[in-house]
N, C-alpha and C. Protein backbone atom coordinates (compact mmCIF):
# COMPACT_ATOMS: atom_id res chain seq x y z
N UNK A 1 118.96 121.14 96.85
CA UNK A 1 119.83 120.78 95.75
C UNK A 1 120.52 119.47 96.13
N UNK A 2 120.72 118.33 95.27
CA UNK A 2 120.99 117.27 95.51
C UNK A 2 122.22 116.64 94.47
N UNK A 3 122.99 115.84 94.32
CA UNK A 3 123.55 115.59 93.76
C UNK A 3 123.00 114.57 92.55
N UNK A 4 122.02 114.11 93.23
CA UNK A 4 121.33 113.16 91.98
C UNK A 4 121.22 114.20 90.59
N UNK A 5 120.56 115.48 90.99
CA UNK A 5 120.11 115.78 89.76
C UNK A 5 121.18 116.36 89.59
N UNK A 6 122.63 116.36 89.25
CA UNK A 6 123.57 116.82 88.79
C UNK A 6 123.95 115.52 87.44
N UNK A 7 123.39 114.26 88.09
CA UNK A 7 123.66 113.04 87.83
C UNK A 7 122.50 112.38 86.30
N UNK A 8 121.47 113.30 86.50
CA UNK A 8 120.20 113.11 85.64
C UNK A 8 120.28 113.81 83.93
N UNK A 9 120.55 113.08 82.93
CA UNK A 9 121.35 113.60 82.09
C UNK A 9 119.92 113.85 81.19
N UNK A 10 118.79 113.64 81.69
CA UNK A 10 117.78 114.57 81.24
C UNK A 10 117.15 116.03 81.49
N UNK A 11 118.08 116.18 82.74
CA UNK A 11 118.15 117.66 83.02
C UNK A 11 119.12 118.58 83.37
N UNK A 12 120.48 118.15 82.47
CA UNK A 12 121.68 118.73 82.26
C UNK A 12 121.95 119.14 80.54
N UNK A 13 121.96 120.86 80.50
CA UNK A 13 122.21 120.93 79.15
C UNK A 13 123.80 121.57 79.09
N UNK A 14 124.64 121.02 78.22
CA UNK A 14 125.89 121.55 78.35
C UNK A 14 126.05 122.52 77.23
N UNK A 15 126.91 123.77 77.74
CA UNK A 15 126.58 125.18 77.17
C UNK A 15 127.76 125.50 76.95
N UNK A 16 128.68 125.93 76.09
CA UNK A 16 129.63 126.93 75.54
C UNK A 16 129.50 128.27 76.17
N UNK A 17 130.22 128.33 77.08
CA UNK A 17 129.93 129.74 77.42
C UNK A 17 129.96 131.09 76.29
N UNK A 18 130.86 131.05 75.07
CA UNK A 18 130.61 132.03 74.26
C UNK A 18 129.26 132.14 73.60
N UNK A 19 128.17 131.23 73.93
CA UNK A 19 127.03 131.16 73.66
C UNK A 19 125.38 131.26 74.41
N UNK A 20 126.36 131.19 75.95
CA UNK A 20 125.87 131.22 76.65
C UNK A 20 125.19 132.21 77.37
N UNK A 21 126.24 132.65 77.94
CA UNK A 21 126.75 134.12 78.78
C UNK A 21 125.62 135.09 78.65
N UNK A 22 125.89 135.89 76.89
CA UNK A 22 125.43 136.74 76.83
C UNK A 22 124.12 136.82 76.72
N UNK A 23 123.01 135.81 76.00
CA UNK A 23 121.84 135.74 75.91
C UNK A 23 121.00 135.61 77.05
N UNK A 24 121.70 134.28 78.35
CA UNK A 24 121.64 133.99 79.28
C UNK A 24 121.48 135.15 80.19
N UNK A 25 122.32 136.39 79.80
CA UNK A 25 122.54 137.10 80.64
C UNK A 25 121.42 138.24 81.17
N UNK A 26 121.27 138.58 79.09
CA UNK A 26 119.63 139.25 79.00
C UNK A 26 118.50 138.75 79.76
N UNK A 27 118.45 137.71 79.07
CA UNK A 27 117.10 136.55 79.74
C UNK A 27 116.66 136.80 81.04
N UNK A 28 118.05 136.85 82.00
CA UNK A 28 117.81 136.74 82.92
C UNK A 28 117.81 138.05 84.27
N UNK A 29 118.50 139.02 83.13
CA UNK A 29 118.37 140.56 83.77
C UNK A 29 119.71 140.68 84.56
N UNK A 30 120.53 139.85 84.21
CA UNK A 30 122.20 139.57 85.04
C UNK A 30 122.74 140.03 84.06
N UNK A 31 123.75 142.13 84.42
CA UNK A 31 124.36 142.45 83.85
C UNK A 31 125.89 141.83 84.25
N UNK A 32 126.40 141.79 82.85
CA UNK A 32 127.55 141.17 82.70
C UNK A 32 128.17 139.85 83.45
N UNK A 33 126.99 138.72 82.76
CA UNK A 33 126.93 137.28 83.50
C UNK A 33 128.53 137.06 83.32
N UNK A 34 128.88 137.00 81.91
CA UNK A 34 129.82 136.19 81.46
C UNK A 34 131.08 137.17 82.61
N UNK A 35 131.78 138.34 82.67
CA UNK A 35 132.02 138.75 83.98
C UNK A 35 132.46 138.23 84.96
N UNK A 36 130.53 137.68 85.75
CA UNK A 36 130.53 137.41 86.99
C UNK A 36 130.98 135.58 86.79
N UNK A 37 130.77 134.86 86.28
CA UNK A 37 131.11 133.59 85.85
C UNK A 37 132.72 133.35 85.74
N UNK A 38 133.60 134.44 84.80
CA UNK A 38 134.54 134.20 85.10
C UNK A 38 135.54 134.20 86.49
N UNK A 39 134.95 135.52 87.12
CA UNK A 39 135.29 135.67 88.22
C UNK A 39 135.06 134.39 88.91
N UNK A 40 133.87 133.92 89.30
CA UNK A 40 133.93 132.66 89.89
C UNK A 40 134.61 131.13 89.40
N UNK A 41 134.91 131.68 88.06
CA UNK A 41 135.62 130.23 87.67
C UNK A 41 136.76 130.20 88.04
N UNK A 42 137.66 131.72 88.66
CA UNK A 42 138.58 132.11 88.93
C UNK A 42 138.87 132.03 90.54
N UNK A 43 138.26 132.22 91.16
CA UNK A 43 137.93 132.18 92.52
C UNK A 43 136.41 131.85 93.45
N UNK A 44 136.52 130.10 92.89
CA UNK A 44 135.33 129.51 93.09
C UNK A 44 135.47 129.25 94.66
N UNK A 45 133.78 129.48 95.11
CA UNK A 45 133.37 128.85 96.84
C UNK A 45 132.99 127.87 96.85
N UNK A 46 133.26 127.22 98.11
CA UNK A 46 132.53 126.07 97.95
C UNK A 46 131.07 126.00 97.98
N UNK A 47 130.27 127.04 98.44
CA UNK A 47 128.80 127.32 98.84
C UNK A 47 128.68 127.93 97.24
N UNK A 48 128.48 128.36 96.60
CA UNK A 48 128.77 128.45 95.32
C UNK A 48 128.36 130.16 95.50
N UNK A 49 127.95 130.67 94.44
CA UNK A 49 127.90 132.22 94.30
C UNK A 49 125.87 132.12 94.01
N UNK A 50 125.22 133.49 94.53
CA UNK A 50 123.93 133.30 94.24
C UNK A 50 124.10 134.91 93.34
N UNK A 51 123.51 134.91 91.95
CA UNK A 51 123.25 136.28 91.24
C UNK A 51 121.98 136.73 91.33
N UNK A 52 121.46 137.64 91.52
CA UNK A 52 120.46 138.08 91.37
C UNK A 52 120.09 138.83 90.59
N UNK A 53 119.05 138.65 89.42
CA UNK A 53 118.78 139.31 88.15
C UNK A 53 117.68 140.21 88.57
N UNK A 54 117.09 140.80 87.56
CA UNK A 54 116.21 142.15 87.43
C UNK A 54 114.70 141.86 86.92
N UNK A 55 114.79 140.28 86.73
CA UNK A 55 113.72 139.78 86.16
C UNK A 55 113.27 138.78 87.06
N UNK A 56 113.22 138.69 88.38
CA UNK A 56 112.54 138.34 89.28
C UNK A 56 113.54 137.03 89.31
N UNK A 57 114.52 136.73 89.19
CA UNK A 57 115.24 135.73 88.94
C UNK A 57 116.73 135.53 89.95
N UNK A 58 117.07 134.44 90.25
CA UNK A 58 118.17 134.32 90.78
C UNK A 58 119.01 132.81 90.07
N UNK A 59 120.57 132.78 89.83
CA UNK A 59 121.09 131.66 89.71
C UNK A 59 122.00 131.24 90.69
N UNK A 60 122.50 129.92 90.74
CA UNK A 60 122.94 129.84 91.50
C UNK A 60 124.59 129.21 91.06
N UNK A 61 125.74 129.82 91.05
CA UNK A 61 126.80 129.26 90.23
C UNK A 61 127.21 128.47 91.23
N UNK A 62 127.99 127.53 90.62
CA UNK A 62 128.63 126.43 91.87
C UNK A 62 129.61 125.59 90.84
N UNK A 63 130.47 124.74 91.46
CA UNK A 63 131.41 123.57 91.35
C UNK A 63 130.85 122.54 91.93
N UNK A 64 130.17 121.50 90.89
CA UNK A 64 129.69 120.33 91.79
C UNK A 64 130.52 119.55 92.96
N UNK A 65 131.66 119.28 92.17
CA UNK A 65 132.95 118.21 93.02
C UNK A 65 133.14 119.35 94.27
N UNK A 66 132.83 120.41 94.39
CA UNK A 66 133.54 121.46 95.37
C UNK A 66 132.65 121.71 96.33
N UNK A 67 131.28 122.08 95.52
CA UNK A 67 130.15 122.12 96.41
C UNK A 67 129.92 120.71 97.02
N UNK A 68 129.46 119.22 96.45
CA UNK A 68 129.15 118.05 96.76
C UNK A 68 130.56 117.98 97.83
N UNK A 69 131.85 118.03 97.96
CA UNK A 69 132.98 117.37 98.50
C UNK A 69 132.78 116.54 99.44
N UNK A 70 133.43 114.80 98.84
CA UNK A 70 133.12 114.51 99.94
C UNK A 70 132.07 113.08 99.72
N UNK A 71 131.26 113.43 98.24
CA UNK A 71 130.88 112.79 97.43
C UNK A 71 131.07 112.14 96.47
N UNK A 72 130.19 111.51 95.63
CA UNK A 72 131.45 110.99 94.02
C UNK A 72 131.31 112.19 93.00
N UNK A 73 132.32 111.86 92.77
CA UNK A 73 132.53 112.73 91.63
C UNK A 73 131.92 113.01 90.52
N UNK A 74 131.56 113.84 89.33
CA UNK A 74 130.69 113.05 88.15
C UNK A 74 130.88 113.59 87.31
N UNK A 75 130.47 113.45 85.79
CA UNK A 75 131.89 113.96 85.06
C UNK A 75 131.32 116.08 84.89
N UNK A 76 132.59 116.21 84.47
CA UNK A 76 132.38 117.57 84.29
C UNK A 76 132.33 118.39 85.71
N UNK A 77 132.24 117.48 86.40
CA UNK A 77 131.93 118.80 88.06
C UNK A 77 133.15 119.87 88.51
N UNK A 78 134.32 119.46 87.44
CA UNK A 78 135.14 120.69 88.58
C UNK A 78 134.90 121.79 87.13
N UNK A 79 133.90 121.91 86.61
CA UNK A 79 133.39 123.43 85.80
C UNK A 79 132.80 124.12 86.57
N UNK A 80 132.01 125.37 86.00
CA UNK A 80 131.15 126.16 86.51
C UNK A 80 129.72 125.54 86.09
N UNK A 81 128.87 125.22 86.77
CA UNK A 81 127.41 124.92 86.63
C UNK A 81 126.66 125.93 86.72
N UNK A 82 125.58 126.43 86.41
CA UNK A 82 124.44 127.37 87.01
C UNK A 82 123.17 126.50 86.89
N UNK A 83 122.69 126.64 88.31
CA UNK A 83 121.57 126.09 88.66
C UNK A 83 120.28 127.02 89.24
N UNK A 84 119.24 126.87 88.73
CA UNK A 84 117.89 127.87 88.38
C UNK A 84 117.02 126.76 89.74
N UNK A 85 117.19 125.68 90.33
CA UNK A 85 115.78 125.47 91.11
C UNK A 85 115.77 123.82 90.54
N UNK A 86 115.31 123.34 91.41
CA UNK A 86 114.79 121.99 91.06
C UNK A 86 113.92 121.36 90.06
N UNK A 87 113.25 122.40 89.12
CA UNK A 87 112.18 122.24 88.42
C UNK A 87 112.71 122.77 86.83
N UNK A 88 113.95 123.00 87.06
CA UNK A 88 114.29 123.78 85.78
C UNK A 88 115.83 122.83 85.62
N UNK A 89 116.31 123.04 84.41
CA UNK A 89 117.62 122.54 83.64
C UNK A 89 118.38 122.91 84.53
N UNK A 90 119.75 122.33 84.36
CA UNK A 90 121.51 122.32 85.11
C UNK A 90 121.99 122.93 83.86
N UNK A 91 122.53 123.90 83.72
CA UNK A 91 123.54 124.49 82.89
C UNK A 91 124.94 124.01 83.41
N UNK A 92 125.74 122.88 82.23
CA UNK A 92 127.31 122.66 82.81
C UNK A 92 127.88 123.71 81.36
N UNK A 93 128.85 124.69 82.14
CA UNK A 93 129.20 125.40 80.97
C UNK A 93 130.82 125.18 80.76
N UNK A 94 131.27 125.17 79.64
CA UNK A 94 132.17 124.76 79.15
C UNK A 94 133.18 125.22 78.56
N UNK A 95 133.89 126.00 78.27
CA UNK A 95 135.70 126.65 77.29
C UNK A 95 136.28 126.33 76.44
N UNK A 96 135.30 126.38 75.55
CA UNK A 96 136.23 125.19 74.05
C UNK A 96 137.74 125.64 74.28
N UNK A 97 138.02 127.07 74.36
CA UNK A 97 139.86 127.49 74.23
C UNK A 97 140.32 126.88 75.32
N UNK A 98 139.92 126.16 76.04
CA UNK A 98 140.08 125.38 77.60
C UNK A 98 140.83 124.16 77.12
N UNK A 99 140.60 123.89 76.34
CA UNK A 99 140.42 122.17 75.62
C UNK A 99 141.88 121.83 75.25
C-alpha cells in the first residue's frame, strides 16, 4: 500500500457512508460494517483495522494522514478509507451530518 494511490483520483471513489455501509456490508459478508467503521472512526490505529468477511474477502480500514504520518497530507485523509488491494478502488467515506 502506497500513498501514491491514495493520491490517484482515478481510483478513489468517495462514498456517503449512509449509502455505503450497508450494501458494502452484504457484498462483502461484513456483519454490521457500518458498526465496525464507526468504532474505528472513533478510536482509529495507526496500522489501520483489517475486517474479515464471509465471502472470501478482507478490508482494510485506515486514516491516510495517520497511517502515511510523516508524509504529505492529501485531501480528505484524516476520514475513514477502506482499502480492498492494489487492483481494486479506495473507498474515502464521508458524514454529510459531519459537515
Amino acid at each position: 500500500m502506497k500513498l501514491i494511490e491514495f493520491k490517484n483520483p482515478d481510483k478513489i471513489v468517495y462514498a456517503d457512508i449512509n449509502q455505503f455501509a450497508d450494501n458494502f456490508g452484504k457484498e462483502t459478508g461484513i456483519t454490521d460494517l457500518r458498526g465496525k467503521i464507526e468504532a474505528f472512526k472513533a478510536n482509529p490505529t495507526k496500522e489501520g483495522e483489517v475486517l474479515k468477511g464471509t465471502k472470501r474477502t478482507a478490508i482494510r480500514l485506515l486514516i491516510p494522514d495517520l497511517y502515511f504520518e510523516g508524509e504529505e497530507k492529501i485531501e480528505m485523509g484524516e476520514t475513514v478509507w477502506v482499502y480492498l488491494g492494489e487492483l481494486y478502488e479506495i473507498y474515502c467515506l464521508y458524514w454529510p451530518e459531519d459537515k
